[in-house]
C-alpha atoms as a PDB file:
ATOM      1  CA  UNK A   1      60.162   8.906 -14.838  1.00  0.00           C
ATOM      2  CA  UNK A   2      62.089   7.689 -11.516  1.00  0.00           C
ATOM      3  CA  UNK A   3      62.444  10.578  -8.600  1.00  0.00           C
ATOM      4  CA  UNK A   4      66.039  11.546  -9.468  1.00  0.00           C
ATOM      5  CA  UNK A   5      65.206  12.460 -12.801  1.00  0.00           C
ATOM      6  CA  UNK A   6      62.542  14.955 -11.676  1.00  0.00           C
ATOM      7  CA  UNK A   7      64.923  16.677  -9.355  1.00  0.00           C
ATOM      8  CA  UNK A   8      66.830  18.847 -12.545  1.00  0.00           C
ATOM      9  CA  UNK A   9      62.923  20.118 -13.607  1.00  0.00           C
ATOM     10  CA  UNK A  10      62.377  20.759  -9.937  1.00  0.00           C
ATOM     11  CA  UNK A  11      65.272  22.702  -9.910  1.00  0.00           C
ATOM     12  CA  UNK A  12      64.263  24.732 -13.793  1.00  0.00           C
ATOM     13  CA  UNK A  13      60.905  25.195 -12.437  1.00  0.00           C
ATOM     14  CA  UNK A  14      61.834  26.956  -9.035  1.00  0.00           C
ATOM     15  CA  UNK A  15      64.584  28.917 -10.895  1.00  0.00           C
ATOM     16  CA  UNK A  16      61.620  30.731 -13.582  1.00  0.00           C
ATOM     17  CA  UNK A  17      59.059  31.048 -10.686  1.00  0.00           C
ATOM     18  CA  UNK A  18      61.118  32.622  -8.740  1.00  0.00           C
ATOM     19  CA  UNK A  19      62.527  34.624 -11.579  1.00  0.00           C
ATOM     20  CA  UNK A  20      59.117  35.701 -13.255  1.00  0.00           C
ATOM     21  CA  UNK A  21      57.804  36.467 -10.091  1.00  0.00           C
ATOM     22  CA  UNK A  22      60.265  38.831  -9.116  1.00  0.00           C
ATOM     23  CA  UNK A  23      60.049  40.690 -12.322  1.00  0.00           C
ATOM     24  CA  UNK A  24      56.188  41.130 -12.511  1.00  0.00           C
ATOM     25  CA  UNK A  25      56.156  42.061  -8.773  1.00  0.00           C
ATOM     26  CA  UNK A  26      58.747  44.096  -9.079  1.00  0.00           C
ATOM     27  CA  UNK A  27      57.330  46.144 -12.009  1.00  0.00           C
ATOM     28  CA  UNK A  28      59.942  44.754 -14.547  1.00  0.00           C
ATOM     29  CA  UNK A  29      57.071  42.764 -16.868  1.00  0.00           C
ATOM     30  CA  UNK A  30      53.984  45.719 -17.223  1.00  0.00           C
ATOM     31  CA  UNK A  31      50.662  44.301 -16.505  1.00  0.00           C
ATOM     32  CA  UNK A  32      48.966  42.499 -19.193  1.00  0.00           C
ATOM     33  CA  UNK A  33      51.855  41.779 -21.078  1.00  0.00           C
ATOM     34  CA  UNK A  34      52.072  38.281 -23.096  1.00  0.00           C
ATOM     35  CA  UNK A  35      54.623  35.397 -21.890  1.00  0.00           C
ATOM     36  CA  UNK A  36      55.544  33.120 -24.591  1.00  0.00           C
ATOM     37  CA  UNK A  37      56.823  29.944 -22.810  1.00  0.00           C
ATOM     38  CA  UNK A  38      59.277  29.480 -26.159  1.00  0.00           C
ATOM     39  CA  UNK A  39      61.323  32.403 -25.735  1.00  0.00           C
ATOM     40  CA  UNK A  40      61.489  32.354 -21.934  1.00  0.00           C
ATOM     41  CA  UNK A  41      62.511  29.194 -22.020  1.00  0.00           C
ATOM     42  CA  UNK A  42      65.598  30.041 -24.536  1.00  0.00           C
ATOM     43  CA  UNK A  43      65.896  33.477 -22.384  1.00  0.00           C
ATOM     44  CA  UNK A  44      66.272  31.189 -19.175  1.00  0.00           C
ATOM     45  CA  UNK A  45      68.229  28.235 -20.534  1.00  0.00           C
ATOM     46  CA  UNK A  46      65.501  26.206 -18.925  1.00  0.00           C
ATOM     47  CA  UNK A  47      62.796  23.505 -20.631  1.00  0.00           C
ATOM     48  CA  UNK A  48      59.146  24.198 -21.750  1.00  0.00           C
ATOM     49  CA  UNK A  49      58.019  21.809 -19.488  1.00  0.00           C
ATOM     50  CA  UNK A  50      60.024  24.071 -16.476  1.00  0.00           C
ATOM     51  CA  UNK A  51      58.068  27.491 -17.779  1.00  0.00           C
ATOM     52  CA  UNK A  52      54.869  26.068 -18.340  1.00  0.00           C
ATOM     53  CA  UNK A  53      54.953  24.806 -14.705  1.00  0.00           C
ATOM     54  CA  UNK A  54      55.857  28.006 -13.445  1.00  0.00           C
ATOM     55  CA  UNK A  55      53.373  29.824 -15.021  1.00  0.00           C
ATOM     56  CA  UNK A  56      50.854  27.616 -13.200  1.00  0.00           C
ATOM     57  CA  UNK A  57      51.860  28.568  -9.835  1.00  0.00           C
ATOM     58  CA  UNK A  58      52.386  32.026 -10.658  1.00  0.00           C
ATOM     59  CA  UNK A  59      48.587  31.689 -11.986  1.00  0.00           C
ATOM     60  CA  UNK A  60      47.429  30.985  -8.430  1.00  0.00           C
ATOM     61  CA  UNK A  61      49.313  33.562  -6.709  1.00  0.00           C
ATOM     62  CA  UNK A  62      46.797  35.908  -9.542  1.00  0.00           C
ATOM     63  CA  UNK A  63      49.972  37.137 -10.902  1.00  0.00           C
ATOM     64  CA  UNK A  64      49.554  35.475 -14.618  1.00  0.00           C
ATOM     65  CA  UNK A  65      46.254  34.644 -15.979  1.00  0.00           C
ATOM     66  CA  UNK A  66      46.058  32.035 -18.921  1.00  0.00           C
ATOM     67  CA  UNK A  67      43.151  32.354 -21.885  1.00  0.00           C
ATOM     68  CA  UNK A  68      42.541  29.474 -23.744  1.00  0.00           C
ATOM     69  CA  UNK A  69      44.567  29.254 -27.375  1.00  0.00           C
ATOM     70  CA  UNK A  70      46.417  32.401 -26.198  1.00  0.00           C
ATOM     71  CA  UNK A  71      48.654  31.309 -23.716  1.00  0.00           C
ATOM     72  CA  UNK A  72      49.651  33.358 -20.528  1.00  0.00           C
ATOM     73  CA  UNK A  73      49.723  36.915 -19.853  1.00  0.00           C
ATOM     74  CA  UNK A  74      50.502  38.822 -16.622  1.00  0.00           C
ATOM     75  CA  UNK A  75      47.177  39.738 -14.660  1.00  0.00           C
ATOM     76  CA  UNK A  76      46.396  43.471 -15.520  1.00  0.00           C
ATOM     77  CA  UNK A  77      46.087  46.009 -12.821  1.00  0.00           C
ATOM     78  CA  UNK A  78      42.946  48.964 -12.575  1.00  0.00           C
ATOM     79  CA  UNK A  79      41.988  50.761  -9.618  1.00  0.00           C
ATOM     80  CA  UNK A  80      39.003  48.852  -8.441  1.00  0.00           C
ATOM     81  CA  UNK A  81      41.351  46.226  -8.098  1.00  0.00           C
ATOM     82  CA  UNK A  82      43.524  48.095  -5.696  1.00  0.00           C
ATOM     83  CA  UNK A  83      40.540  49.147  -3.643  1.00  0.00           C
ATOM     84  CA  UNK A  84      39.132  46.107  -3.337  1.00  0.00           C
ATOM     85  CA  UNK A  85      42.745  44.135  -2.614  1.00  0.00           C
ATOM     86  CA  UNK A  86      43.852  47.023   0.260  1.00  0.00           C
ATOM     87  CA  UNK A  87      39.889  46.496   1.828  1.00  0.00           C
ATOM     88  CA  UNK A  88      40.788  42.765   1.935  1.00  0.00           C
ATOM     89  CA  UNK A  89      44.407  43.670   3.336  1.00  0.00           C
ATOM     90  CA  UNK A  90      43.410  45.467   5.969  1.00  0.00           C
ATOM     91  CA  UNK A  91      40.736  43.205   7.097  1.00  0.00           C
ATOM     92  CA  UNK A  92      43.746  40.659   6.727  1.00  0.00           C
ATOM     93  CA  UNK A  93      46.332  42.208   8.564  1.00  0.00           C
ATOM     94  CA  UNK A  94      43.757  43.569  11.368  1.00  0.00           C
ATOM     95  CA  UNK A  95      43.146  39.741  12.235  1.00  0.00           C
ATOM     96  CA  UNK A  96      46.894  38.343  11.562  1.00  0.00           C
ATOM     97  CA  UNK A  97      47.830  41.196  13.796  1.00  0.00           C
ATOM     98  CA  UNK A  98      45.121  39.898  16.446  1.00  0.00           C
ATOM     99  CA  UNK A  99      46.601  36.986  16.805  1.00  0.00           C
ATOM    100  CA  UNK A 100      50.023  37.684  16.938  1.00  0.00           C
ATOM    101  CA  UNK A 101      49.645  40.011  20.224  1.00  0.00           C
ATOM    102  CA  UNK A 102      47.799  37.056  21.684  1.00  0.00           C
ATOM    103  CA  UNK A 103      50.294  34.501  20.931  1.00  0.00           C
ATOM    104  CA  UNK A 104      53.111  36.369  20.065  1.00  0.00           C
ATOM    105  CA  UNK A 105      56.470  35.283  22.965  1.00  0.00           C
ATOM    106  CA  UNK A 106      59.621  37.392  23.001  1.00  0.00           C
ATOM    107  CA  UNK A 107      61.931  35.696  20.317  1.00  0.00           C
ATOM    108  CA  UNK A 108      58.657  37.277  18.296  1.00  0.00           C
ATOM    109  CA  UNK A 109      59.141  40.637  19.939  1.00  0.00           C
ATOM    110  CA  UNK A 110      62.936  40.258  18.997  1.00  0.00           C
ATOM    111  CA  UNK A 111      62.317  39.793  15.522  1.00  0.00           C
ATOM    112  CA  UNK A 112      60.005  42.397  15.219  1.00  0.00           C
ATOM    113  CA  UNK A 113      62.827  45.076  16.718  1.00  0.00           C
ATOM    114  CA  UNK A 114      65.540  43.841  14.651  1.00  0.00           C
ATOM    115  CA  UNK A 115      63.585  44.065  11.623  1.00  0.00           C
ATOM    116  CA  UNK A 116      62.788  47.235  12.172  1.00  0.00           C
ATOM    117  CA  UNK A 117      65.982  48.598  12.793  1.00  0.00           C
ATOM    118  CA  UNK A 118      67.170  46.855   9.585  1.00  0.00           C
ATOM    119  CA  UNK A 119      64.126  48.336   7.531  1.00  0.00           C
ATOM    120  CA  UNK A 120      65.416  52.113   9.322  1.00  0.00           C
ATOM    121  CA  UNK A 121      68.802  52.078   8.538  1.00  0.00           C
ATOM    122  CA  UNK A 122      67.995  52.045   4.194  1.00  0.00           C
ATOM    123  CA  UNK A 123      66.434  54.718   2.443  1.00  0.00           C
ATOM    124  CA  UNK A 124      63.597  54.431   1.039  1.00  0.00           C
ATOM    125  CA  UNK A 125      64.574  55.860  -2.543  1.00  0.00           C
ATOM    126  CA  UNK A 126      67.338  54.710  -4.364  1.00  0.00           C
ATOM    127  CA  UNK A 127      69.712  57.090  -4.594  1.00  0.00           C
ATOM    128  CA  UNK A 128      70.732  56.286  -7.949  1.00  0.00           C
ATOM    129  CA  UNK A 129      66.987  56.465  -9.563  1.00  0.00           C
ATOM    130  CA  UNK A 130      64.990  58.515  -7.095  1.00  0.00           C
ATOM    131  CA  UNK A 131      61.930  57.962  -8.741  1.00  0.00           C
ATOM    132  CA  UNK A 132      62.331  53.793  -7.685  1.00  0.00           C
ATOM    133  CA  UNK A 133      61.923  52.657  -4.087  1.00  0.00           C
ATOM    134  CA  UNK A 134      65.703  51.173  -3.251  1.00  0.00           C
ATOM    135  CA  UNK A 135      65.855  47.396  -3.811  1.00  0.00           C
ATOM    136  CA  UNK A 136      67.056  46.623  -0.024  1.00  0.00           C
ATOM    137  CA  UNK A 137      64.222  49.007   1.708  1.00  0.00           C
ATOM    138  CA  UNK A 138      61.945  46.780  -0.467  1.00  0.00           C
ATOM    139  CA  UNK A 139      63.319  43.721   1.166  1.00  0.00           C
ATOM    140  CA  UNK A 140      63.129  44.906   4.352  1.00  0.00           C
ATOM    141  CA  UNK A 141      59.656  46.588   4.114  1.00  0.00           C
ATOM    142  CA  UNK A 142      58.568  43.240   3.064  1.00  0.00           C
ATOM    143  CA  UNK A 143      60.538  41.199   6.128  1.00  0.00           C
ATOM    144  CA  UNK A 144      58.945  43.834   8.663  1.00  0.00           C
ATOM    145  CA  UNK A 145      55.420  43.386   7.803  1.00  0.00           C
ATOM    146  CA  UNK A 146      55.944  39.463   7.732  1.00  0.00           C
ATOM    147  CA  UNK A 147      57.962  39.677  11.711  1.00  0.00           C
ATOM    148  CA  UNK A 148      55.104  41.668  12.746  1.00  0.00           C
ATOM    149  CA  UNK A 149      52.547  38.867  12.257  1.00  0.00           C
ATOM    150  CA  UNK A 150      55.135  36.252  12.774  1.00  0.00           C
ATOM    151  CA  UNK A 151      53.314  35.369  15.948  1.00  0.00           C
ATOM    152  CA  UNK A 152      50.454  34.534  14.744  1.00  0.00           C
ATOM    153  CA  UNK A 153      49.617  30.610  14.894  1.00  0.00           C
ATOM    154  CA  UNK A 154      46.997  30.574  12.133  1.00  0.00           C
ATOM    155  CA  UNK A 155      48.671  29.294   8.902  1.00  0.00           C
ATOM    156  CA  UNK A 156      45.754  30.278   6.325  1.00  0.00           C
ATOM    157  CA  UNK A 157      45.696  33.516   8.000  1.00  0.00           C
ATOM    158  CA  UNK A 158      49.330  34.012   6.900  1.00  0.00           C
ATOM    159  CA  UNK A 159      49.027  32.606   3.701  1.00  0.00           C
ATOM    160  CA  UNK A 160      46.593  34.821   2.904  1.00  0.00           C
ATOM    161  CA  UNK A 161      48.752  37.676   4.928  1.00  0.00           C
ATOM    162  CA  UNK A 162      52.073  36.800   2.131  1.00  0.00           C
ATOM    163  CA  UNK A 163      49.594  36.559  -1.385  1.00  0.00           C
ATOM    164  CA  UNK A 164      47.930  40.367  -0.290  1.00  0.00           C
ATOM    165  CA  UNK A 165      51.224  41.684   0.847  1.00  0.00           C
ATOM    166  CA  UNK A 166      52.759  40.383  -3.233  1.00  0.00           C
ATOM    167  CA  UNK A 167      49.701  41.895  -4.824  1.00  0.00           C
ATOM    168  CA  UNK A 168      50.276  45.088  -2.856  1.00  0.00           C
ATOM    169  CA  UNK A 169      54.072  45.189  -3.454  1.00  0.00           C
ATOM    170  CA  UNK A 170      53.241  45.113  -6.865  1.00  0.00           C
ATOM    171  CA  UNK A 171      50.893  48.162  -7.250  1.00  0.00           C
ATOM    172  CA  UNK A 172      53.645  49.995  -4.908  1.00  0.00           C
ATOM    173  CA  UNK A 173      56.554  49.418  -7.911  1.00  0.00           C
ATOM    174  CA  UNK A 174      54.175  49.792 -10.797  1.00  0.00           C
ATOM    175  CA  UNK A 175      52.810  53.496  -9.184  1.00  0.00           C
ATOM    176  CA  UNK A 176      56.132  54.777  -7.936  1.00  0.00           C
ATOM    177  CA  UNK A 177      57.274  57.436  -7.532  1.00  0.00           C
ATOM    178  CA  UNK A 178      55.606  57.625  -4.196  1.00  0.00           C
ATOM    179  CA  UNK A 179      55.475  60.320  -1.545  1.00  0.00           C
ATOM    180  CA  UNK A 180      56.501  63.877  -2.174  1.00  0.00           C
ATOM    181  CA  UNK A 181      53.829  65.100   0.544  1.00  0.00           C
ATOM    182  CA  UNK A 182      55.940  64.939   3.586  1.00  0.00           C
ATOM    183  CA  UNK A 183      55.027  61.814   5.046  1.00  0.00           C
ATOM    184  CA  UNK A 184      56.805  59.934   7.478  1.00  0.00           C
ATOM    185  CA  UNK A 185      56.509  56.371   6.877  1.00  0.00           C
ATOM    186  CA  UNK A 186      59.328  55.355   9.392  1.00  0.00           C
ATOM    187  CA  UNK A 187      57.201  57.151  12.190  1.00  0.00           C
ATOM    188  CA  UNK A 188      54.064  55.317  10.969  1.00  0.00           C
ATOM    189  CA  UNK A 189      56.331  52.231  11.474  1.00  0.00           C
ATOM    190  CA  UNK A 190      57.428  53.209  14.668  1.00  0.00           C
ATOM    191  CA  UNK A 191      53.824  54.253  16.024  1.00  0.00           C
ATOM    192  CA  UNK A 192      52.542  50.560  14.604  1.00  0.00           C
ATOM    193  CA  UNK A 193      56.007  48.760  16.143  1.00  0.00           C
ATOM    194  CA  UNK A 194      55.102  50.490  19.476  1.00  0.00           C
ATOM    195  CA  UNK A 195      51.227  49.354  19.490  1.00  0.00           C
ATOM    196  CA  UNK A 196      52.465  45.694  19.223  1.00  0.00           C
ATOM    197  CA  UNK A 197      54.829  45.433  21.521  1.00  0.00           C
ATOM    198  CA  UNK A 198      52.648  46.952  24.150  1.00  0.00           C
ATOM    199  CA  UNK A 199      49.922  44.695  22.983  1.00  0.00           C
ATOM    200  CA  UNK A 200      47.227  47.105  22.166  1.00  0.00           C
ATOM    201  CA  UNK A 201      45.287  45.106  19.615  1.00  0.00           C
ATOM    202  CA  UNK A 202      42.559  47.699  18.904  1.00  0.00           C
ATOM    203  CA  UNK A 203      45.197  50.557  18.530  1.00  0.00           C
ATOM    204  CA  UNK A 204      47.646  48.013  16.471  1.00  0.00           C
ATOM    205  CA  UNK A 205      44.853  47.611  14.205  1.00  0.00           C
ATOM    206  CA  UNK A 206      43.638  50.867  13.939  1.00  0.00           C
ATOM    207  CA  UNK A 207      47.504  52.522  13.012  1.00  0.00           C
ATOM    208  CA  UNK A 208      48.029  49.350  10.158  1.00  0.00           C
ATOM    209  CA  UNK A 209      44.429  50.566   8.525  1.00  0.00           C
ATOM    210  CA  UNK A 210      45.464  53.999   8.259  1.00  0.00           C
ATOM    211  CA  UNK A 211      48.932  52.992   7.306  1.00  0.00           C
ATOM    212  CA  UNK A 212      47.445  51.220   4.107  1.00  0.00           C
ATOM    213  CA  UNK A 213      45.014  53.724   3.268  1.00  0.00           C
ATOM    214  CA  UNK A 214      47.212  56.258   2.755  1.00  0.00           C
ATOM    215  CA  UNK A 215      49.460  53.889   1.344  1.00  0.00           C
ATOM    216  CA  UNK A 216      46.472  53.778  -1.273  1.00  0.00           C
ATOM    217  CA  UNK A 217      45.625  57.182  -1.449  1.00  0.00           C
ATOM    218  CA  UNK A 218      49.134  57.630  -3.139  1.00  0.00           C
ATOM    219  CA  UNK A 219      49.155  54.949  -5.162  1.00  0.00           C
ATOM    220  CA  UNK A 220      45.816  55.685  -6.637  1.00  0.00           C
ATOM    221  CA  UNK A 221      46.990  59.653  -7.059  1.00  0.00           C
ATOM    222  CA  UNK A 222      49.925  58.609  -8.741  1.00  0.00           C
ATOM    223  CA  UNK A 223      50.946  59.247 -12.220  1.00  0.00           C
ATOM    224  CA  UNK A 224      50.571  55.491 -13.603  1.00  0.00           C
ATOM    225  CA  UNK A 225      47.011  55.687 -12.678  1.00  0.00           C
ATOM    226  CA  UNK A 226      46.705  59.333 -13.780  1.00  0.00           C
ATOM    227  CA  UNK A 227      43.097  59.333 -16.199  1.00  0.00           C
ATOM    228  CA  UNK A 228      41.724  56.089 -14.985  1.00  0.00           C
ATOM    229  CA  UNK A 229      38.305  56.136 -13.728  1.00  0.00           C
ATOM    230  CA  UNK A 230      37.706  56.042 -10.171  1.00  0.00           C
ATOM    231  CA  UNK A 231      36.594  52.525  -8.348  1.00  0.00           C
END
């Protein structure tokens, strides 16, 4: 098949990863549920070849698992899961974070600011559903936590940094509603925007472990894991 040909299934592919991605991330497709590559591909105006490609990459981001003769199914959640991915977070972000104060310049200071002003100025419930977290705070919730490790030079590190930060995201939309115990998230994110730009490392790390903790506390409190066993 010559290059130019390839570009259109490029194109299909990129449109359902992106698509699929969003939706089990965002809660939209419930954990184990099955993915037949016929119908999304008539749901998507897209070809076979496009979903079935898709599905692989969403397979190595752990977001669809494949069996063999049964096809593709989204990767279920449980609560030793989300212990053991927010352990591996933290260690993640403590090191990310590291670097970042060491090699972080001012155009990453900048970014970090801005970001954070953006993420303050949304609320973090949608006013129209108040039990969902409000599309654009999850954007910029997302874009803050990237800016504040933006500095750092190791690319694995960050890789690493984006796939935890996904699987997290996810757990956050599948448990909301969150909160409802007066906590102050936007202080938290002040408190951990203030230890980086004064490049405190140990105190940077120590405010972004307790920030995910109790990030985890709630989720694993929260209704859609109400009856599970404990990890």
């Amino acid at each position: 098949m010559a290059a130019s040909d390839t570009t259109p299934r490029q194109g299909q592919t990129r449109q359902v990863f992106d698509h699929l991605r969003a939706a089990i991330v965002g809660g939209r497709v419930p954990p184990g549920s099955k993915l037949n590559i016929a119908g999304l591909a008539e749901e998507l105006e897209v070809s076979a070849g496009a979903v079935r490609e898709s599905l692989a990459m969403l397979e190595a981001e752990a977001l669809v698992i494949s069996e063999p003769a049964r096809g593709y199914r989204v990767s279920p959640v449980s609560l030793a899961d989300l212990e053991q991915l927010v352990t591996a977070r933290i260690e993640i972000e403590k090191l990310c974070l590291a670097e970042a104060i060491r090699h972080g310049d001012l155009e990453w200071e900048g970014g970090i600011v801005s970001a954070f002003h953006r993420l303050s100025r949304v609320p973090e419930r949608d006013p129209d559903q108040p039990g969902r977290l409000h599309h654009e705070w999850t954007l910029n919730h997302e874009a803050f936590h990237r800016n504040l490790v933006a500095g750092c030079p190791n690319q694995w590190l960050l890789r690493m940094h984006q796939l935890l930060y996904q699987q997290s995201e996810r757990y956050r939309q599948l448990s909301a509603p969150l909160g409802g115990d007066g906590r102050d998230v936007k202080a938290e994110h002040q408190a951990l925007v203030d230890a980086v730009l004064d490049r405190d490392v140990q105190k940077a790390q120590q405010i972004i472990a307790d920030h995910l903790r109790k990030t985890a506390e709630l989720l694993m409190n929260s209704p859609f894991f109400a009856g599970a066993p404990a990890p």
